[in-house]
Protein backbone atom coordinates (compact mmCIF):
# COMPACT_ATOMS: atom_id res chain seq x y z
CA UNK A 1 23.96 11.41 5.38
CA UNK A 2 21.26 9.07 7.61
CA UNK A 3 20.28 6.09 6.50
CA UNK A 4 16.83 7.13 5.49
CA UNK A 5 18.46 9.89 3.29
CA UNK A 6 20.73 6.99 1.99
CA UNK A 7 17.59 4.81 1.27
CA UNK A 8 15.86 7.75 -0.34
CA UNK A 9 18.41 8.54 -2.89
CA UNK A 10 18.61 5.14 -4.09
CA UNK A 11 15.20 5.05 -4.72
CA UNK A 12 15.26 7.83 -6.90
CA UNK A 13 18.36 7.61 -8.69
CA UNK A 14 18.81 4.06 -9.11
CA UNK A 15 15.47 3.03 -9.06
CA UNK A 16 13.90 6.02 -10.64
CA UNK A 17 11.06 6.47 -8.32
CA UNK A 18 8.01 9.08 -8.50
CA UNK A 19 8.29 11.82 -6.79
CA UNK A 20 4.89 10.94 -5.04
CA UNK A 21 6.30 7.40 -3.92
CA UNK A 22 9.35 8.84 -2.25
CA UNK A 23 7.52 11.66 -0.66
CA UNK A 24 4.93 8.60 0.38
CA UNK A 25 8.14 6.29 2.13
CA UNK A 26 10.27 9.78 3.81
CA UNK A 27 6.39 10.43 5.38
CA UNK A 28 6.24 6.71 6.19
CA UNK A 29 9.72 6.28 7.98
CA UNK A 30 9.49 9.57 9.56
CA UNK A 31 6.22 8.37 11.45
CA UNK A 32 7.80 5.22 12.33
CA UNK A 33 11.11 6.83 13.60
CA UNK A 34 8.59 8.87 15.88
CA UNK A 35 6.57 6.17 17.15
CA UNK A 36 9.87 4.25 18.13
CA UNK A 37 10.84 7.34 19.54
CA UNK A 38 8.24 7.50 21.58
CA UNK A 39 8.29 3.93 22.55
CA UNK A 40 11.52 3.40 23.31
CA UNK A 41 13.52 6.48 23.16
CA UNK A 42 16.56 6.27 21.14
CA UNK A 43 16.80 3.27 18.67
CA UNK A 44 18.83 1.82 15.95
CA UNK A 45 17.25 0.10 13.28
CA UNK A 46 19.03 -2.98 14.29
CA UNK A 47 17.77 -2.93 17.12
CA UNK A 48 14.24 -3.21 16.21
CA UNK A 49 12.35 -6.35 16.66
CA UNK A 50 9.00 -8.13 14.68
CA UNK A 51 6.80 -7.30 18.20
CA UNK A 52 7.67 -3.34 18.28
CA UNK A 53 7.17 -3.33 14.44
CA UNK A 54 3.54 -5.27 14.86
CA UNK A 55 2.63 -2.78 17.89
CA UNK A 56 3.06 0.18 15.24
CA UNK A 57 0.67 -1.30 12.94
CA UNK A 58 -1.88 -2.36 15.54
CA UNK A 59 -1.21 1.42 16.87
CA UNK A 60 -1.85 2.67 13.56
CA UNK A 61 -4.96 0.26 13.07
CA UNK A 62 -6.50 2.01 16.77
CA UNK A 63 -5.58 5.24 15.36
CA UNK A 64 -7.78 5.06 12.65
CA UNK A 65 -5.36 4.63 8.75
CA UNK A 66 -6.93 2.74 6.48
CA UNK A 67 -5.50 -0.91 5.86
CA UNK A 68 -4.63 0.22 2.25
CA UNK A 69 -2.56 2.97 3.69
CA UNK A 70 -0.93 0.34 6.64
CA UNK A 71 -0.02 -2.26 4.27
CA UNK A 72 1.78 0.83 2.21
CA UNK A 73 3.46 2.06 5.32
CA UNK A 74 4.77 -2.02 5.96
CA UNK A 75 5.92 -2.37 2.19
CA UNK A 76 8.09 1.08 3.10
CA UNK A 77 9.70 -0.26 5.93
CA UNK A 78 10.02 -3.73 4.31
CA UNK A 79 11.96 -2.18 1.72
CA UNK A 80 13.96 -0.28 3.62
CA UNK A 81 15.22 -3.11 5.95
CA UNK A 82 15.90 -4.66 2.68
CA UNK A 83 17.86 -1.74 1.95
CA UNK A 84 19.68 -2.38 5.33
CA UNK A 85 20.38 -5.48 4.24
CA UNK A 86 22.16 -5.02 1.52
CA UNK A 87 24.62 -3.15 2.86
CA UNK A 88 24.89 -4.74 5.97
CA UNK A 89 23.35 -2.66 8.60
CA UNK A 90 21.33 -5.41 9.17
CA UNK A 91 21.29 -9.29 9.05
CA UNK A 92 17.68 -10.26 9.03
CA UNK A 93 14.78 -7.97 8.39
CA UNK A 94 11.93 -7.91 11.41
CA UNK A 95 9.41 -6.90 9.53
CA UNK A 96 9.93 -9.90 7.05
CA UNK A 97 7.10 -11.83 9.18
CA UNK A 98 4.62 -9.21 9.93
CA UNK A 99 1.33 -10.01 8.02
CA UNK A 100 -0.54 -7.32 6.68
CA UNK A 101 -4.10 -6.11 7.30
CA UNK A 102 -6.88 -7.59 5.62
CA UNK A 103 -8.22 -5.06 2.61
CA UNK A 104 -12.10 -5.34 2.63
CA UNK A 105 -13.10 -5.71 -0.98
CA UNK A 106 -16.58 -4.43 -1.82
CA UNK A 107 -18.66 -6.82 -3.59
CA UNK A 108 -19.63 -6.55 -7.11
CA UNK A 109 -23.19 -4.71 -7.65
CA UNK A 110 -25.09 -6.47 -10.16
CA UNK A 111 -28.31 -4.80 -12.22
CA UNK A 112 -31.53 -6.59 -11.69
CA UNK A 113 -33.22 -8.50 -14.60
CA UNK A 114 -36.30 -6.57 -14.94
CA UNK A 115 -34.08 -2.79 -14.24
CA UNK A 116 -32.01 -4.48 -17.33
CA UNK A 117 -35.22 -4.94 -19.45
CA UNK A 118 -36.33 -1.74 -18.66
CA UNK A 119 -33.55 0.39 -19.84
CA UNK A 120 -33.47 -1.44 -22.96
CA UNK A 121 -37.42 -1.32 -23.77
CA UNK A 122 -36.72 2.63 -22.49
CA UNK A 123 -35.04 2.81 -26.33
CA UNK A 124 -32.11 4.88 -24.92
CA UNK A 125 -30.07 4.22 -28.14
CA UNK A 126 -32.15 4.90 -30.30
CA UNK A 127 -33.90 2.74 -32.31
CA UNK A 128 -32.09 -0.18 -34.21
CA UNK A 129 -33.21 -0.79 -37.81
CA UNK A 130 -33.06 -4.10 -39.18
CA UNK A 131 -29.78 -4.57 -41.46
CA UNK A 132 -30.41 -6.82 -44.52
CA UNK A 133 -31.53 -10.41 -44.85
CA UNK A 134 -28.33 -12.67 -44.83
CA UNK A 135 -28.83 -15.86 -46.05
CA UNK A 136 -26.15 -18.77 -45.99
């Protein structure tokens, strides 16, 4: 059994993964295993370093993925080295230090004063009777 497979079982036996999120992080590896592939030729994990890891993602940036979807695909292979880690395949993991891509976060919309004013004078709930007189 590879590595990968290795990796993929303990996610969803021992950490009881969704089916969704392992489907996600086989997709994930797989596309990294062929860009290093294609890079390189042959690799071994260990043999992986922070700049090759940082050329995927800007490849990946060029190529058009979201940076919701890159920042997904580093968390996979962060957890994976992680994975290598603990059992030695690895000492350190390369993609430790690779930062992320900035998510742009849209900015709240906000309902003008007078649009406000006019949905509520519209009487679009009816209208409100008074309740009774409380007195204190």
């Amino acid at each position: 059994m590879s590595l990968q497979e290795e990796f993929l079982k303990e996610l969803q036996f021992d950490k009881r993964y969704s089916s969704n999120t392992i489907v996600a992080y086989k997709k994930d590896l797989a596309q990294f295993v062929q860009y290093m592939n294609e890079l390189v030729g042959d690799f071994e994990f260990k043999e992986v370093d922070r700049k090759q890891i940082r050329s995927w993602v800007v490849f990946l940036m060029n190529s058009g993925v979201k940076p919701i979807s890159i920042n997904r695909k580093l968390a996979t292979l962060k957890s994976f080295y992680k994975f290598l880690m603990k059992y030695g395949q690895v000492e350190e993991s390369p993609a430790k230090l690779v930062t992320v891509p900035k998510i742009r976060r849209k900015l709240p919309v906000f309902v003008q004063e007078e649009n406000l004013n006019n949905l509520l004078d519209f009487d679009m709930f009816g209208k409100i009777t008074k309740g009774p007189e409380i007195r204190l």
